[in-house]
Protein backbone atom coordinates (compact mmCIF):
# COMPACT_ATOMS: atom_id res chain seq x y z
CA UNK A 1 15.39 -23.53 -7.65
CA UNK A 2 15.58 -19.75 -8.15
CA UNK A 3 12.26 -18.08 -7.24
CA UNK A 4 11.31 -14.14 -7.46
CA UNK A 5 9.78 -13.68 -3.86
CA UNK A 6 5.81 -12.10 -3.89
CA UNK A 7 6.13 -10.89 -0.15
CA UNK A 8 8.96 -10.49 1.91
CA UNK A 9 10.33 -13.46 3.99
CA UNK A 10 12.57 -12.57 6.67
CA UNK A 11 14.91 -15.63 6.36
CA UNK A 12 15.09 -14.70 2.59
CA UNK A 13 14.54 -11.28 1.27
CA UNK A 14 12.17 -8.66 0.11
CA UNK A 15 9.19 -8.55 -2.20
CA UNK A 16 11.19 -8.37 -5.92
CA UNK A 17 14.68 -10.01 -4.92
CA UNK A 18 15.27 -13.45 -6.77
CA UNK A 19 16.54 -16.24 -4.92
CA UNK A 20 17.84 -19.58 -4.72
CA UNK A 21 16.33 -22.33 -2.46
CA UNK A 22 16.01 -26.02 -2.22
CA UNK A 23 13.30 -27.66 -4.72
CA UNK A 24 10.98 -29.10 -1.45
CA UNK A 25 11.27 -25.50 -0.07
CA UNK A 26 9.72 -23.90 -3.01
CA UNK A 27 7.41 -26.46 -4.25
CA UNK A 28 6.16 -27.77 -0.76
CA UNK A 29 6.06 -23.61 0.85
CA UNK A 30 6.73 -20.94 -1.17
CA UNK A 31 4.70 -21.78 -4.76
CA UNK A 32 1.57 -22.74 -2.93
CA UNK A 33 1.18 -20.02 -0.49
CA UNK A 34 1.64 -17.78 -3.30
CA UNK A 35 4.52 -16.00 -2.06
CA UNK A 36 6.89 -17.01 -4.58
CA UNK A 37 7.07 -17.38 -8.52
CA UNK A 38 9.51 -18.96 -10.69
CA UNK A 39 11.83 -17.10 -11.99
CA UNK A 40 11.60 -17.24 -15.56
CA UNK A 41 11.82 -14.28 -17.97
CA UNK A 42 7.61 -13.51 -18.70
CA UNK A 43 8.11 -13.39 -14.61
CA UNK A 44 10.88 -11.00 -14.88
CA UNK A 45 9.00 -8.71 -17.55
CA UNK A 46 5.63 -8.74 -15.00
CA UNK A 47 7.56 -7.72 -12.16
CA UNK A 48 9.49 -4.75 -13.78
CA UNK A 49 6.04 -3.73 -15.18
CA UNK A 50 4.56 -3.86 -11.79
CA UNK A 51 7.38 -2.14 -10.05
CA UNK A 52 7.06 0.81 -13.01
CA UNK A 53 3.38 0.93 -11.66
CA UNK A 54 4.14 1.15 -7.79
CA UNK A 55 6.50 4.00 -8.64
CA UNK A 56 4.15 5.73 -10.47
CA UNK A 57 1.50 5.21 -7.67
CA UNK A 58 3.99 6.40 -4.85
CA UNK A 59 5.24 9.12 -7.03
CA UNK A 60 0.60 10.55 -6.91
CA UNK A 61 1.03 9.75 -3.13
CA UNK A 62 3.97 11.85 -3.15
CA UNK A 63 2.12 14.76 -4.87
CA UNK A 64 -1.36 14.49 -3.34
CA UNK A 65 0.32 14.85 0.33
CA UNK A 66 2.33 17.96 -0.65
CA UNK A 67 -0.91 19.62 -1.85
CA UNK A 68 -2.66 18.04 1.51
CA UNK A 69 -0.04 20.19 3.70
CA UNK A 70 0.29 22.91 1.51
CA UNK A 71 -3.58 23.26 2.35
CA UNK A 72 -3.78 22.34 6.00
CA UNK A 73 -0.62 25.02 6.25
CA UNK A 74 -2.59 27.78 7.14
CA UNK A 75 -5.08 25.84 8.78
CA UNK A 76 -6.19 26.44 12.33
CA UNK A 77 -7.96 24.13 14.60
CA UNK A 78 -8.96 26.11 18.20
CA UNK A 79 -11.00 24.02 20.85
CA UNK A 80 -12.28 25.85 23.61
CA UNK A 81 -13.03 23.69 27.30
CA UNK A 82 -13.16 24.56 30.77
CA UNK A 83 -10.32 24.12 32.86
CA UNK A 84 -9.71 23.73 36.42
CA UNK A 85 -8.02 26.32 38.49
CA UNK A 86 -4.35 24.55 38.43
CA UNK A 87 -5.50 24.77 34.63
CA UNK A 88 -5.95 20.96 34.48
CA UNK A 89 -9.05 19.92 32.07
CA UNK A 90 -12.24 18.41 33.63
CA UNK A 91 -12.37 14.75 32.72
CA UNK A 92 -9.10 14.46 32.19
């Protein structure tokens, strides 16, 4: 039975990469834990559109951390404590 895999299973592959296992396998495991659909072509069509929207989410990740360290760049964080004479911290 060829399946598209939900999450990725070592012994098979990663989330998006159709496979082909035994009939038991997928309908005793894989299509009630979820972690597996069929792979038909409405299947197909959802994943693509989901992968479009992960790319598109990673791609505002992408951005939002380049403005994060392009303002934490001239950031600077100075803690003052009292040290020990072999300059060792107390506590510590």
């Amino acid at each position: 039975m060829k399946l598209i895999l939900k999450e990725t299973i070592e012994s098979l592959g990663i989330i998006g990469s159709e496979v082909t296992v035994a009939d038991g396998y997928a309908r005793n495991y894989l299509l009630p834990q979820k972690k597996a659909v069929p792979a038909t072509s409405q299947n197909r069509k959802m994943l693509d559109m989901e992968k479009a929207k992960f790319e598109l989410q990673i791609a505002k990740e992408k951005e939002f951390a380049k403005e994060m360290a392009k303002r934490l760049e001239n950031v600077v964080c100075k803690i003052t404590a009292k040290v020990s004479e072999e300059d060792r911290l107390y506590g510590s």
